[in-house]
Protein backbone atom coordinates (compact mmCIF):
# COMPACT_ATOMS: atom_id res chain seq x y z
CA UNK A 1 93.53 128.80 88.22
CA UNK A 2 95.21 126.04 87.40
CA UNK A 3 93.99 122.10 87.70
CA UNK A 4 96.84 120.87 90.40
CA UNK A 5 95.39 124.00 91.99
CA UNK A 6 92.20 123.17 92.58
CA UNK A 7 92.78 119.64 93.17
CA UNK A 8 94.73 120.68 96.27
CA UNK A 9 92.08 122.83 97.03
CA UNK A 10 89.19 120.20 96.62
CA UNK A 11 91.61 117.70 98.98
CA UNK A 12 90.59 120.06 101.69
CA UNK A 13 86.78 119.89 101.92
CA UNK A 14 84.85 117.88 103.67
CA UNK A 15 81.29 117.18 103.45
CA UNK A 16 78.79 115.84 105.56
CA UNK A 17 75.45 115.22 105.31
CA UNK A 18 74.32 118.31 106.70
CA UNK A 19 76.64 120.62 104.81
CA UNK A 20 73.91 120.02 101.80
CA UNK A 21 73.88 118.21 98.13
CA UNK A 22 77.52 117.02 96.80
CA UNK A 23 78.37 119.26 93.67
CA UNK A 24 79.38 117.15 90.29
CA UNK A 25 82.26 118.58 88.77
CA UNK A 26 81.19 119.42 84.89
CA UNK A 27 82.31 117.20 82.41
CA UNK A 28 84.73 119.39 80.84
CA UNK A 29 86.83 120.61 83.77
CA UNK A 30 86.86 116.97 84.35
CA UNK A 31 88.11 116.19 81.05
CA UNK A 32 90.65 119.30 81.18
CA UNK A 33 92.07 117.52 84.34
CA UNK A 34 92.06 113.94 82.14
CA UNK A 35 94.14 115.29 79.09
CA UNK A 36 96.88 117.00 81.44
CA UNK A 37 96.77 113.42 82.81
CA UNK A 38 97.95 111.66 79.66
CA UNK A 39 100.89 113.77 79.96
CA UNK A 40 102.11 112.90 83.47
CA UNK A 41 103.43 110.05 85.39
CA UNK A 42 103.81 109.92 88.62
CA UNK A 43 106.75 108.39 90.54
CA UNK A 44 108.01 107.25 93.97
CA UNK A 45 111.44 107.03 95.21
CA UNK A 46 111.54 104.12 97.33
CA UNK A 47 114.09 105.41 100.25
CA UNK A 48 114.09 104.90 103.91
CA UNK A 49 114.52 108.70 104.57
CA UNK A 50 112.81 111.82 102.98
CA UNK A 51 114.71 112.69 99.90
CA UNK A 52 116.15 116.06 98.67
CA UNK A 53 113.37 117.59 96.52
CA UNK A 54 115.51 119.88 95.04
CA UNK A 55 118.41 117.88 94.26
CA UNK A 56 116.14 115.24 93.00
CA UNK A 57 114.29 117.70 90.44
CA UNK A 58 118.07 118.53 89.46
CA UNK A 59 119.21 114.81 88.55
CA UNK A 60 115.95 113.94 87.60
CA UNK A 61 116.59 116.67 84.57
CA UNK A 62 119.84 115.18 83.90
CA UNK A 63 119.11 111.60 83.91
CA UNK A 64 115.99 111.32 81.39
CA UNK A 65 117.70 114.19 78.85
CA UNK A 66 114.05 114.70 77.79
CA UNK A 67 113.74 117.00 74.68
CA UNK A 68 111.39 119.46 76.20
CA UNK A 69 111.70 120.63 79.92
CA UNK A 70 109.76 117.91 82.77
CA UNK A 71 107.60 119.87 85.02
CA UNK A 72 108.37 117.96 88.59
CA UNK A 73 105.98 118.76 91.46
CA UNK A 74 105.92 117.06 95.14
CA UNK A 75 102.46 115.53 95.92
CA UNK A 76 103.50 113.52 99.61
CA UNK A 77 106.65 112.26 100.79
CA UNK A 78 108.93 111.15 98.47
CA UNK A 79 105.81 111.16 95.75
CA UNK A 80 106.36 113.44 92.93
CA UNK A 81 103.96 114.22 89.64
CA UNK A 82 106.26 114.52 86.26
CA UNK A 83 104.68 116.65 83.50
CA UNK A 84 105.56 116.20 80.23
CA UNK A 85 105.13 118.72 77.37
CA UNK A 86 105.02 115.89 74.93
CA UNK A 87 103.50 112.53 75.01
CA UNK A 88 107.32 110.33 73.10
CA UNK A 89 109.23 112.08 76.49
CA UNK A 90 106.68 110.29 78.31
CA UNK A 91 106.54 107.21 76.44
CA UNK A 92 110.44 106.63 76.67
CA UNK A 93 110.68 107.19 80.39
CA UNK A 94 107.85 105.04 81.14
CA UNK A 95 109.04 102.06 78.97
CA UNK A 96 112.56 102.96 79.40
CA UNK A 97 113.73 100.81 81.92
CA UNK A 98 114.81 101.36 85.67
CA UNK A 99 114.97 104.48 86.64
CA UNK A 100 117.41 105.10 90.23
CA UNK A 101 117.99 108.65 92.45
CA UNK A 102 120.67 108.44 94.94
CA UNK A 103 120.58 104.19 94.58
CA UNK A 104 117.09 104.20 95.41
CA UNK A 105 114.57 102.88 92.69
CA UNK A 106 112.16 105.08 91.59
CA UNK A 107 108.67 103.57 90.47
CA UNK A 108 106.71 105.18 88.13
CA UNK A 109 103.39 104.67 87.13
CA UNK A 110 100.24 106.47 85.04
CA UNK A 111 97.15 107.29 87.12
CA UNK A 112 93.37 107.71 86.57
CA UNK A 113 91.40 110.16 86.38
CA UNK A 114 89.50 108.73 89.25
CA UNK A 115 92.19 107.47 91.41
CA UNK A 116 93.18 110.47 94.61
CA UNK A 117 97.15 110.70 95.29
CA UNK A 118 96.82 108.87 98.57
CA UNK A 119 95.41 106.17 96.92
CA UNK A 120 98.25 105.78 94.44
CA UNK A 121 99.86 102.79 95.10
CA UNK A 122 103.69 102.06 93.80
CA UNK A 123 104.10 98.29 93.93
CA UNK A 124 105.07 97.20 90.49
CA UNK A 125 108.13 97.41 88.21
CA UNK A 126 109.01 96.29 84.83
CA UNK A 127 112.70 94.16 85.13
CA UNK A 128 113.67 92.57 82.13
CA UNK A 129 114.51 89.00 83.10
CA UNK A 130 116.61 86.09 81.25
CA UNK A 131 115.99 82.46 81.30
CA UNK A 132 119.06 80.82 81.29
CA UNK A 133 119.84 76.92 80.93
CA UNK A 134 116.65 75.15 79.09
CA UNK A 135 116.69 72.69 76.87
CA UNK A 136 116.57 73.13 73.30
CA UNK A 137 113.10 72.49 73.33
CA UNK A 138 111.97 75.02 76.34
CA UNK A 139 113.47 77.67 74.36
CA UNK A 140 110.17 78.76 73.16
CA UNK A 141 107.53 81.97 73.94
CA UNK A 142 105.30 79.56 75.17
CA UNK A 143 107.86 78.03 77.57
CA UNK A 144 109.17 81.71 78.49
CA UNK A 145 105.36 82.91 79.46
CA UNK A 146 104.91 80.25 82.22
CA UNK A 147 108.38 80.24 83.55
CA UNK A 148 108.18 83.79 83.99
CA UNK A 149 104.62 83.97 85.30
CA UNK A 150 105.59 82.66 88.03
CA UNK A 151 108.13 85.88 88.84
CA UNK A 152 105.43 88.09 88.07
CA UNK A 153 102.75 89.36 85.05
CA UNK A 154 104.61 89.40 81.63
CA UNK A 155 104.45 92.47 80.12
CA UNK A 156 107.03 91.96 76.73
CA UNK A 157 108.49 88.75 75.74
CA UNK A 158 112.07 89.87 72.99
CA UNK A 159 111.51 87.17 70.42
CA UNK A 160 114.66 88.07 68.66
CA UNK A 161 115.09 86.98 64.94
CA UNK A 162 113.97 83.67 65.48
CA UNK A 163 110.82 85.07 66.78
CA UNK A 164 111.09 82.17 69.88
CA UNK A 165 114.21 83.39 71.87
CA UNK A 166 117.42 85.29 72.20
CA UNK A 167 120.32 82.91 71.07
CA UNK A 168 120.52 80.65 74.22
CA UNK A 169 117.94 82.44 76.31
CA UNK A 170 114.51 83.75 76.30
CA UNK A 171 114.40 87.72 77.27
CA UNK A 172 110.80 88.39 78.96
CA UNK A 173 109.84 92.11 80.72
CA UNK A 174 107.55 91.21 84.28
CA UNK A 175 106.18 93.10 86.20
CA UNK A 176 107.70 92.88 89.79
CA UNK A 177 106.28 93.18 93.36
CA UNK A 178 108.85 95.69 95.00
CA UNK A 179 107.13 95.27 98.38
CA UNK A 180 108.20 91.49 98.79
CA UNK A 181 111.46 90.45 98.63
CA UNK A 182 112.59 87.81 95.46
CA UNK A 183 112.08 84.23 95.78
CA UNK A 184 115.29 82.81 95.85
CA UNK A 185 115.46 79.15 95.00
């Protein structure tokens, strides 16, 4: 039986205190579960509407060209677990940018071994942003992690050549609250 099965078999019981002492899972089931974990992400298309699982799975293939086939499994509404069969695949979609199905941004995330699917929460994305207009002497990483602080938690800053900023601009990757709408100011 596989792990995904008995998770979804696990979601169903319910104890009380009645029903009798709470079973630990042994650690190496546990640990089985873990390392099929640092092959997955899990993902969220952020529509208004339920999404076509199907045609999803289809573009999904097409889009990320991954060397070795994605395993793509619904886990709620428009909440899907990606398997990997190789941990660079999962590397490069992760860090790879923004990822979009149908126009609609798709957040993806890793997850714990701990954490249950209704609990996983898909607030944050990585945007690459671009400060624009500073003076000579703002154009610095120092400069570029306060400024962009205040859009959201830095994640990358691309030093360029200089090893201080991109030509006329500093290059940083945030991460963004999707649930709030931008500051514009």
């Amino acid at each position: 039986m596989e792990y995904d099965d008995i998770s979804r078999k696990c979601e169903k019981l319910s104890l009380d205190e009645e029903d009798g002492p709470v079973e630990r899972i042994r650690g190496s089931l546990q640990e089985k579960g873990e390392q099929s974990l640092l092959l997955s992400l899990f993902g969220k298309v952020i529509a208004n509407k339920v999404i076509n699982r199907e045609a999803f799975k289809t573009t999904i293939s097409m889009i990320w060209q991954t060397k070795n086939e994605v395993a793509v499994e619904l886990m709620g509404i428009n909440v899907f677990k990606f398997r990997f069969q190789n941990y660079w695949d999962r590397k490069r979609i992760l860090e790879g940018g923004l990822w979009l199905f149908d126009k609609q941004l798709i957040v993806l995330r890793e997850a714990s071994g701990s954490e249950k699917v209704t609990d996983l929460q898909f607030w944050y994305v990585p945007f690459w942003i671009q400060l624009h207009n500073l003076h000579l002497a703002c154009l610095n990483k120092e400069v570029g992690l306060h400024l962009s602080g205040l859009v959201g938690q830095v994640k990358e800053i691309d030093a360029g050549e200089s090893r201080e900023c991109v030509g006329k601009f500093i290059r940083i990757r945030v991460l963004i609250d999707v649930t709030n709408p931008l500051k514009e100011d």
